[in-house]
Protein backbone atom coordinates (compact mmCIF):
# COMPACT_ATOMS: atom_id res chain seq x y z
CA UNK A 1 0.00 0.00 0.00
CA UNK A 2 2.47 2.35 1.13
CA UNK A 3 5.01 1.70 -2.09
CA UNK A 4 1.85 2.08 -4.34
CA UNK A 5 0.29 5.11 -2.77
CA UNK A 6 2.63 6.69 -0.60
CA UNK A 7 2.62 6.26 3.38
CA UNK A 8 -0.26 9.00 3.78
CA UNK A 9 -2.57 7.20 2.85
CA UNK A 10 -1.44 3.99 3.87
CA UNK A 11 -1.61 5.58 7.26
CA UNK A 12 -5.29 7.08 6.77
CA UNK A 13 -6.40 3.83 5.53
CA UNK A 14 -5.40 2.42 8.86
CA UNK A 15 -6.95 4.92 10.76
CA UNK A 16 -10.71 4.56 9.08
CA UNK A 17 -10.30 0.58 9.11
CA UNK A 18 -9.26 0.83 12.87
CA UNK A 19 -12.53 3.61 13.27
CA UNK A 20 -14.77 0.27 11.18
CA UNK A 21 -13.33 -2.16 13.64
CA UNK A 22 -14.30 -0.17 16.71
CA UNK A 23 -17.60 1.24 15.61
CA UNK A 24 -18.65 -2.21 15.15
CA UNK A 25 -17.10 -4.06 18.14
CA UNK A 26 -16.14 -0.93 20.22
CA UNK A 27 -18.56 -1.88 23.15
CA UNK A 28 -18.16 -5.94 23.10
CA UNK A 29 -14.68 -6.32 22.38
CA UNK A 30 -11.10 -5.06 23.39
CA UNK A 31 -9.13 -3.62 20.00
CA UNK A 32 -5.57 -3.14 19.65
CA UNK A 33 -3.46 -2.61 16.18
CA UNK A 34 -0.35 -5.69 16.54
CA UNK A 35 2.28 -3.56 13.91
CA UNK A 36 1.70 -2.81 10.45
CA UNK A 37 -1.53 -4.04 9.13
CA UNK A 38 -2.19 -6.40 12.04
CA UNK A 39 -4.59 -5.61 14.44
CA UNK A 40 -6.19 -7.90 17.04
CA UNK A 41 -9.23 -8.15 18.40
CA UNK A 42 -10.22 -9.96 21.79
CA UNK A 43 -13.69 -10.93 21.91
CA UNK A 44 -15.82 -12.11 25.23
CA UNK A 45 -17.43 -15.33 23.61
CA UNK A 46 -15.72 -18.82 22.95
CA UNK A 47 -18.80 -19.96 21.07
CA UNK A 48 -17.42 -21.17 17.81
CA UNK A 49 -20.88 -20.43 15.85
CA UNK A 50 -20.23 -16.58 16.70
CA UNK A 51 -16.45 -16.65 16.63
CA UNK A 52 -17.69 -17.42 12.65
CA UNK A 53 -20.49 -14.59 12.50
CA UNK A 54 -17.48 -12.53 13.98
CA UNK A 55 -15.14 -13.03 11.57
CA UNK A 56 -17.73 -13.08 8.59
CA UNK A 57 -18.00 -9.55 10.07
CA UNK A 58 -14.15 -8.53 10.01
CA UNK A 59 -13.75 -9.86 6.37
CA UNK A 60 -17.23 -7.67 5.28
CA UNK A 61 -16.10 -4.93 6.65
CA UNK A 62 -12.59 -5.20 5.18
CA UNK A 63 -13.92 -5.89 2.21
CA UNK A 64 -16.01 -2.78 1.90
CA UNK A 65 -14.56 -0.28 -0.21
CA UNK A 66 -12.34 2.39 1.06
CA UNK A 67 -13.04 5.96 -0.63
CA UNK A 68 -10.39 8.86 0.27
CA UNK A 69 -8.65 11.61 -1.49
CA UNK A 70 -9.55 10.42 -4.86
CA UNK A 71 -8.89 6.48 -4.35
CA UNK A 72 -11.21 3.47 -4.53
CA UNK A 73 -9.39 0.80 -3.13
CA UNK A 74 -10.57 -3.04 -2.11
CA UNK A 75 -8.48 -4.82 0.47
CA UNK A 76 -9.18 -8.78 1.77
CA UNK A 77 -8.20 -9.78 5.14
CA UNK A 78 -6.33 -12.49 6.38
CA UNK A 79 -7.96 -14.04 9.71
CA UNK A 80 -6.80 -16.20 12.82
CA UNK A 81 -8.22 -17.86 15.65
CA UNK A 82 -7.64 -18.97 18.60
CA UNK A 83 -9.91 -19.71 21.70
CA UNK A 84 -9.41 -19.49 25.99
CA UNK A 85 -8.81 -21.69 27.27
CA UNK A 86 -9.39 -24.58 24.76
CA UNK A 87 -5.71 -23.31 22.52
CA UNK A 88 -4.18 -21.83 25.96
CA UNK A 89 -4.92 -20.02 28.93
CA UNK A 90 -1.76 -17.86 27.87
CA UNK A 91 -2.62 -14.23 26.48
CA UNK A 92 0.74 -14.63 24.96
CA UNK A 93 0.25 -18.04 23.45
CA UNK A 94 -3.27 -17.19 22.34
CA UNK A 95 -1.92 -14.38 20.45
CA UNK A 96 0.91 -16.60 19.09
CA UNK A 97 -1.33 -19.40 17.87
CA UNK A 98 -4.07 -16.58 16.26
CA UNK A 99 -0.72 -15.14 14.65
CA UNK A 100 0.28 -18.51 13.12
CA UNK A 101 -3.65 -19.76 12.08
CA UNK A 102 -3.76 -16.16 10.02
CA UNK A 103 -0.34 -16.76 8.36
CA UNK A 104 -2.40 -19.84 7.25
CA UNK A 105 -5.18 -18.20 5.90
CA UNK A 106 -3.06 -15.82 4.29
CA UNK A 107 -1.35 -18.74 2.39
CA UNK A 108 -4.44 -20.84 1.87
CA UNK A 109 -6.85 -18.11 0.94
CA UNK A 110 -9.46 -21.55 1.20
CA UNK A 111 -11.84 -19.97 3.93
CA UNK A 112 -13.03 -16.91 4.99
CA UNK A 113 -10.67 -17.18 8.64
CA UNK A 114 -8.56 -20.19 10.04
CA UNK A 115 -9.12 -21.21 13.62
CA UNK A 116 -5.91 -23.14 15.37
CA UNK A 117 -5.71 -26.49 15.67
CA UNK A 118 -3.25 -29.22 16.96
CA UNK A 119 -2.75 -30.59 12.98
CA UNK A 120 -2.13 -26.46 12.18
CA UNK A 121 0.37 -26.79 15.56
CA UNK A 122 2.02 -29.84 14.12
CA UNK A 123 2.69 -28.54 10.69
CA UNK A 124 4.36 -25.41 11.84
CA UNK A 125 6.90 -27.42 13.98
CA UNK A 126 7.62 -29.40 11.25
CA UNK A 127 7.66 -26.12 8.98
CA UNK A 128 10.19 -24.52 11.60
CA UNK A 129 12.22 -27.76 11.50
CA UNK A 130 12.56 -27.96 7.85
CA UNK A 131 13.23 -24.35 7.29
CA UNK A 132 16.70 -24.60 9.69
CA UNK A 133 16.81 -28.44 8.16
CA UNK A 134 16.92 -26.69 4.37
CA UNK A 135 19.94 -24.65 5.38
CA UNK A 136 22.04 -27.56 5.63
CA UNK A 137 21.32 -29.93 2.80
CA UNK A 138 24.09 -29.16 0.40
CA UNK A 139 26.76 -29.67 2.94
CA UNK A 140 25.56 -32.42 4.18
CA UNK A 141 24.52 -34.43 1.01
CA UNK A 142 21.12 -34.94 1.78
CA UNK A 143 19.96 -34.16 -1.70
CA UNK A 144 19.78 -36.24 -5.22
CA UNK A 145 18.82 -36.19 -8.25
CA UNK A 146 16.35 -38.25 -10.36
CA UNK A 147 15.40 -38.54 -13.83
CA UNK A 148 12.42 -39.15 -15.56
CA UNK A 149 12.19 -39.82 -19.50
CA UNK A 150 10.57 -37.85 -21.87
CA UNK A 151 9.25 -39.99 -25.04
CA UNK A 152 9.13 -38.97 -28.51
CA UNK A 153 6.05 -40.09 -29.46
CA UNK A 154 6.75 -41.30 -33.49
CA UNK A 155 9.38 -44.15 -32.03
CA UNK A 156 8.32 -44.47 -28.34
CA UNK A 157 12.17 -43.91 -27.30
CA UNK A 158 12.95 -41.77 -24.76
CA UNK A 159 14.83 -38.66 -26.39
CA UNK A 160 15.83 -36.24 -22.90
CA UNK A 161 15.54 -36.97 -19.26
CA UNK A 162 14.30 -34.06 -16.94
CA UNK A 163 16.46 -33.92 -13.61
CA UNK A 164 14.05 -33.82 -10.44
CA UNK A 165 15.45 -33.29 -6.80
CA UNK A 166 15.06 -35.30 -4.28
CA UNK A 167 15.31 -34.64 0.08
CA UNK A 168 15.35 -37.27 2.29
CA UNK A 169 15.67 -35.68 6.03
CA UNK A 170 15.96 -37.84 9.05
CA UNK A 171 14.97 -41.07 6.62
CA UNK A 172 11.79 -39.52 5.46
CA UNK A 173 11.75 -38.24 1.88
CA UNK A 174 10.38 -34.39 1.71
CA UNK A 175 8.40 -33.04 -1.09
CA UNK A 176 9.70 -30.87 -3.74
CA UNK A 177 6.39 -28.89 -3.48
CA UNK A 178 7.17 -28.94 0.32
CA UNK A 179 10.58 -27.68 0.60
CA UNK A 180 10.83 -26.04 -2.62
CA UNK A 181 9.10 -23.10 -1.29
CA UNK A 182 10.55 -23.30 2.05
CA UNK A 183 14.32 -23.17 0.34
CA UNK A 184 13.25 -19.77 -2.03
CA UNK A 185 11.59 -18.30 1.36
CA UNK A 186 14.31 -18.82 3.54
CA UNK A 187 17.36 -18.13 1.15
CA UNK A 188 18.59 -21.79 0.21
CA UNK A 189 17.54 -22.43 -2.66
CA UNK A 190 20.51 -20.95 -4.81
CA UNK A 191 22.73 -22.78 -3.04
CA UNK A 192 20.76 -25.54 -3.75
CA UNK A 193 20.44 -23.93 -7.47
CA UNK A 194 23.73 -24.50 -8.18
CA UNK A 195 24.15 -27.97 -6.53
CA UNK A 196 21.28 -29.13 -9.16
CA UNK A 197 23.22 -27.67 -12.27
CA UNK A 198 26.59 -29.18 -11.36
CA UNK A 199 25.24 -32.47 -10.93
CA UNK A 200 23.33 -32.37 -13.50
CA UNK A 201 26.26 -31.67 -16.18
CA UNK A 202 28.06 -34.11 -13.84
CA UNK A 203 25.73 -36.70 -14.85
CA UNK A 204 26.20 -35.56 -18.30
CA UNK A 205 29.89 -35.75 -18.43
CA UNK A 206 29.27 -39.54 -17.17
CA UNK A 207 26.24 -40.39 -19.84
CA UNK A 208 29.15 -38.81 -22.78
CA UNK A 209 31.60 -41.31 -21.18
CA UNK A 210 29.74 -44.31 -21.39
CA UNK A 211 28.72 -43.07 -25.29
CA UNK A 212 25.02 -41.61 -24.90
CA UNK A 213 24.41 -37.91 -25.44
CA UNK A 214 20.60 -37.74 -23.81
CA UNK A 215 19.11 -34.47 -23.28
CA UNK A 216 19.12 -33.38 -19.60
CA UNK A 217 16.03 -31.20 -18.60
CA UNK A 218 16.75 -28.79 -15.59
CA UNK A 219 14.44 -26.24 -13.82
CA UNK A 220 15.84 -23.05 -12.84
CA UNK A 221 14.22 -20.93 -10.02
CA UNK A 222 13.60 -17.29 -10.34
CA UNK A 223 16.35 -16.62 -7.66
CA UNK A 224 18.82 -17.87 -10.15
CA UNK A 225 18.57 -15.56 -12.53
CA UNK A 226 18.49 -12.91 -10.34
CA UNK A 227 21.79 -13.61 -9.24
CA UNK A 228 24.46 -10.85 -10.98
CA UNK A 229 27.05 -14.35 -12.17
CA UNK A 230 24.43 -17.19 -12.88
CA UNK A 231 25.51 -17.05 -16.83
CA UNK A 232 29.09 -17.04 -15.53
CA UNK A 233 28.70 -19.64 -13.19
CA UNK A 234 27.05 -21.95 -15.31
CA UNK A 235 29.73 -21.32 -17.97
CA UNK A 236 32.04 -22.04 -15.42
CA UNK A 237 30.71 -25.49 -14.96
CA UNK A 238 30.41 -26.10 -18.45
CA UNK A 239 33.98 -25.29 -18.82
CA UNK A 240 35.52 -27.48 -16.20
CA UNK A 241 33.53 -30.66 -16.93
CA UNK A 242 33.42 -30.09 -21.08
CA UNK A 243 29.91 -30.92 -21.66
CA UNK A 244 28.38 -29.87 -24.59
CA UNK A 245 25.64 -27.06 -23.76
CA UNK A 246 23.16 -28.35 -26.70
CA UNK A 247 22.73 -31.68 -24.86
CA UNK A 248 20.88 -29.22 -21.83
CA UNK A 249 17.38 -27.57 -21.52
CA UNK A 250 17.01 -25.02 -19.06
CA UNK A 251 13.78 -24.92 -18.05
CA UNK A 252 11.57 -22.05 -17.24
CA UNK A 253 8.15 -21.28 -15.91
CA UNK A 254 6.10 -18.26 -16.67
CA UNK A 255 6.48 -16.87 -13.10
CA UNK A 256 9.89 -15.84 -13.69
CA UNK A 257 8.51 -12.99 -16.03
CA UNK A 258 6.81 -11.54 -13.37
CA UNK A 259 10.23 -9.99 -11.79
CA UNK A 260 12.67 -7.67 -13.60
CA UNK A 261 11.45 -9.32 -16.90
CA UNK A 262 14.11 -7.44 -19.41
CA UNK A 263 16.89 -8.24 -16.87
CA UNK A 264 16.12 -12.23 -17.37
CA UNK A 265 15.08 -11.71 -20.96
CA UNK A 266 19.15 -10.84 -20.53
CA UNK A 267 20.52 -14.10 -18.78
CA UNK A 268 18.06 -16.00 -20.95
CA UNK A 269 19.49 -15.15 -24.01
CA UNK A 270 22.82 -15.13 -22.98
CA UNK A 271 22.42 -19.04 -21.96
CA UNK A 272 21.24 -19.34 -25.79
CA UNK A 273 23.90 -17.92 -27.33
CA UNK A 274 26.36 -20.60 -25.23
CA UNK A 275 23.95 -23.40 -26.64
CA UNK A 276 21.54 -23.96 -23.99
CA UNK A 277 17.85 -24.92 -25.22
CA UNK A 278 15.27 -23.08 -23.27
CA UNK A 279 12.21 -24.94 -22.27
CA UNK A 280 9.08 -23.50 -21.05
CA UNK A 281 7.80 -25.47 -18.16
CA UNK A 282 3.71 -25.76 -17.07
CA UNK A 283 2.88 -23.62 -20.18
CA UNK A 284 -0.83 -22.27 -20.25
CA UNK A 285 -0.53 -21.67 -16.44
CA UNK A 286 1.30 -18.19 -16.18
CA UNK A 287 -0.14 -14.84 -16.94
CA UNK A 288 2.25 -14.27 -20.10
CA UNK A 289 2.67 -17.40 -21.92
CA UNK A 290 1.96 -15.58 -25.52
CA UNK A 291 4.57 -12.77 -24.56
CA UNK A 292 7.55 -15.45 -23.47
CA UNK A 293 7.40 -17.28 -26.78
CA UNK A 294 7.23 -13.89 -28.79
CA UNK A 295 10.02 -12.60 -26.57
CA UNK A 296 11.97 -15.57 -26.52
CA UNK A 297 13.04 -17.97 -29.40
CA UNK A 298 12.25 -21.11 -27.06
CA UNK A 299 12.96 -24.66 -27.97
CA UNK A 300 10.60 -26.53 -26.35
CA UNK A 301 6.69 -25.57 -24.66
CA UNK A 302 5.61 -27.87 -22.20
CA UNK A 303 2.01 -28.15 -21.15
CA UNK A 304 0.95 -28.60 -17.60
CA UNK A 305 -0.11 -31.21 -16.58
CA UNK A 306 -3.99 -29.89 -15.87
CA UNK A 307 -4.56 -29.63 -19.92
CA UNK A 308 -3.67 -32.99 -19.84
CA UNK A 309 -6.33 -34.08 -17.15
CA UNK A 310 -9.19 -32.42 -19.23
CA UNK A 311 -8.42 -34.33 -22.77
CA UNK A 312 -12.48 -34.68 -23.26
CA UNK A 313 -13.41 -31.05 -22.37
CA UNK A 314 -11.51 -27.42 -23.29
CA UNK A 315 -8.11 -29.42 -22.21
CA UNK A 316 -8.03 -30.49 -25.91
CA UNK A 317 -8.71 -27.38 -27.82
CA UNK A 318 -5.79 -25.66 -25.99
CA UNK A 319 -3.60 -28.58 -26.85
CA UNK A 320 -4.62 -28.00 -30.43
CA UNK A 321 -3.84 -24.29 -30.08
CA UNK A 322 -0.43 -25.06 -28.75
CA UNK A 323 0.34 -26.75 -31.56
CA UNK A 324 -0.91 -24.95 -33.82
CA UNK A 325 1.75 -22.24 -32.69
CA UNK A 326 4.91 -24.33 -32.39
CA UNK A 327 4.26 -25.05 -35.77
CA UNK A 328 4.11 -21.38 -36.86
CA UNK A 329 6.93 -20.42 -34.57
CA UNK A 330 9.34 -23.68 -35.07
CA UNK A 331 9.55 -24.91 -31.39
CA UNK A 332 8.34 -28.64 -30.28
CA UNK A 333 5.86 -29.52 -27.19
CA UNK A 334 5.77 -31.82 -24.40
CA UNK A 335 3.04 -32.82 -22.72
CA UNK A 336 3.21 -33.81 -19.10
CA UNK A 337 1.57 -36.07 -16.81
CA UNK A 338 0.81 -38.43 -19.49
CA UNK A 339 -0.71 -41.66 -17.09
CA UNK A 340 -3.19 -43.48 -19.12
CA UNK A 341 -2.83 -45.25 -22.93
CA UNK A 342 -5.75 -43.12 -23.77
CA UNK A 343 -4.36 -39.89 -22.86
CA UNK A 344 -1.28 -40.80 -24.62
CA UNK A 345 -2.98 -42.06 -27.84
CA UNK A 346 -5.00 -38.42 -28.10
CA UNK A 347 -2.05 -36.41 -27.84
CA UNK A 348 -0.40 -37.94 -30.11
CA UNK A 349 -3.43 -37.96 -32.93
CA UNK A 350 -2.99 -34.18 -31.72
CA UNK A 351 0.52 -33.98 -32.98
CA UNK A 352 2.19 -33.40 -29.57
CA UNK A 353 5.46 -34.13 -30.60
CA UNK A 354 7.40 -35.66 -26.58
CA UNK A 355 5.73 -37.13 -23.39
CA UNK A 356 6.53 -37.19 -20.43
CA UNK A 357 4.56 -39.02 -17.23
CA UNK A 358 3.85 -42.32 -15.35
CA UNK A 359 2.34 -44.27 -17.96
CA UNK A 360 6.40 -44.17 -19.29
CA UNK A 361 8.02 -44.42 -16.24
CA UNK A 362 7.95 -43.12 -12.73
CA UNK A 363 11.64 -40.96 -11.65
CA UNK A 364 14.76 -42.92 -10.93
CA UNK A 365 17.53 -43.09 -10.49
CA UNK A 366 20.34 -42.96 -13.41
CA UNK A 367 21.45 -46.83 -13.29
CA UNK A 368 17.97 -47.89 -13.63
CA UNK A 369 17.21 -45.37 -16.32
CA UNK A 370 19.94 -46.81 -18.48
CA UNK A 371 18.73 -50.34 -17.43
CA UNK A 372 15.05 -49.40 -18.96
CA UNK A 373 16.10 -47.47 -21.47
CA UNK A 374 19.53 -48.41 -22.03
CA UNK A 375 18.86 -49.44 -26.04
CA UNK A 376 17.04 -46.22 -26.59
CA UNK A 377 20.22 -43.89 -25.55
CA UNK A 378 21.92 -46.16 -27.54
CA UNK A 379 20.00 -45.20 -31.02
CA UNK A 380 19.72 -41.27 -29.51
CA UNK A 381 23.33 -41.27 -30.40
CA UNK A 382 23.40 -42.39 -33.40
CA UNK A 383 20.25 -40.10 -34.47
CA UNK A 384 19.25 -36.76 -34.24
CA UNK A 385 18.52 -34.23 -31.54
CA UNK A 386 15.51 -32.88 -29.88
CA UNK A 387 15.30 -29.94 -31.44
């Protein structure tokens, strides 16, 4: 608000929701403001059926427009629980535990206000754990990498892996769409970054030693290309393991573009001009995907998954207007999450040129890759590249 409109009228708007909050609950209810936009309130009743009218109240009016000095603007509130003496008989603690249910809702966004709960107790340990756990993966060589085949669908050979990372902490494996996020909010994940891309083209020096020259897929996180030296980092690595940078796909999602978009329009051509392929990753899904393929010459589209799941409704249609594109603008398409012969029979009558998914093969690891698909690296080799 304040970068936006300038702290005046951040500060106003403060003042006439905090006049809302106490012309409505003035009388019944103690209100204090917590530090920015937090405020608290602390209400007589434990009843759970008013603690919901309650905070139906906050979010309506929240949710009522504000009108001052020439601005119209809508906000939505983000709403905790927690209950005496059921949570804690602790004002602090209660506090705490209303703090950490309206983080919850602010990440959810699923309800109108999140009241605490043991599970919601349990999964913020286990957040805090992982977040100080994340720190220390690299050096301690918790992480690796799997791969999982992507098929060209007019031989059924796998043509390129895609490198996925793995976390197994205290002999439990983590999710990547667990600590993913935790590793980009807490500052690990270029660390992490880099670990990926040097194994990756470590794996790739290996695969050119034992006479295969797959494609390796590898995702690239927005905080990578923010980094000043990524491009000279990676050409670094390239450098001291002599890999060729045509047998790599660095892959992208939309989301990236909505940073300093003409700064990584920068590193992303730079990487293509050292003979990295750029993929687009869980295309369709972004808020740009017709200005990335204009702006960038990209190799390779890959649809998300959810286009996939709705082959028999509009899933299909936007499949056929994907590839009616790459065929005007010279770049090939993937589909993933390919898990039943059906789906892969339609997308294939649909011209998708790769797959990628279950139905093919779940990740693993590289020995049992080459042990599935050992005699299809073998005729990669002697035939042509992806792109």
């Amino acid at each position: 608000m304040n970068d936006n409109f300038g702290h005046h009228v951040g500060d106003t708007l403060l003042k006439q929701l905090a006049s809302r909050l106490k012309e409505n609950f003035g009388t019944n209810a103690l209100i204090c403001r917590w530090g920015g936009d937090e405020f608290i309130i602390l209400s007589k009743t434990t009843n759970k059926k008013q603690v919901e009218i309650i905070a139906n109240k906050i979010n309506t009016l929240i949710e009522s427009t504000f009108i001052f000095d020439g601005y119209k603007i809508d906000l939505k509130a983000s709403i905790g629980v927690s209950i005496y003496p059921n949570h804690s008989q602790s004002i602090e603690e209660l506090i705490s535990f209303a703090d950490v249910s309206m983080y919850e809702n602010k990440h959810t966004q699923k309800t109108d206000y999140v009241l605490f709960s043991k599970d919601l107790a349990e999964k913020v340990q286990r957040d805090f754990a992982l977040s100080s756990a994340i720190r220390r993966v690299v050096p301690r060589k918790q992480l690796n990498l799997v791969y999982q085949p992507i098929i060209d669908t007019r031989n059924g050979e796998c043509h390129a892996v895609e490198a996925l990372l793995r976390w197994e902490h205290k002999g439990k494996a983590i999710p990547p769409d667990v600590f993913i996020p935790l590793a980009e909010k807490h500052g690990a994940i270029r660390e992490i970054g880099y670990w990926v891309l040097e194994k990756a083209i470590q794996q790739q020096k290996l695969m050119m030693q034992d006479g295969l020259n797959i494609k390796i897929c590898i995702n690239v996180s927005i905080v990578q290309f923010e980094d000043a030296e990524f491009v000279n980092t990676v050409r670094n690595m390239i450098d001291k393991y002599q890999v060729d940078t045509n047998l790599f796909h660095i892959e992208i999602t939309e989301s990236v573009f909505s940073s300093d978009k003409p700064k990584l329009l920068q590193a992303i051509k730079q990487l293509q001009t050292l003979g990295f392929f750029i993929s687009v990753d869980d295309f369709g899904t972004g808020y740009s995907s017709l200005s990335v393929i204009q702006d960038l010459a990209v190799n390779i589209v890959k649809i998300d998954r959810s286009f996939v799941n709705k082959l028999d409704s509009n899933g299909a249609a936007i499949i056929k207007a994907v590839m009616l594109m790459a065929n005007e603008l010279n770049y090939k398409v993937v589909a993933e999450g390919v898990e039943t012969v059906e789906q892969k029979n339609k997308l294939k009558t649909l011209g998708v040129h790769y797959l990628q998914g279950y139905l093919f093969s779940k990740p693993q690891n590289y020995m049992d890759l080459t042990n599935q698909f050992g005699a299809s690296f073998q005729s990669i080799a002697e035939t042509t590249s992806m792109q």
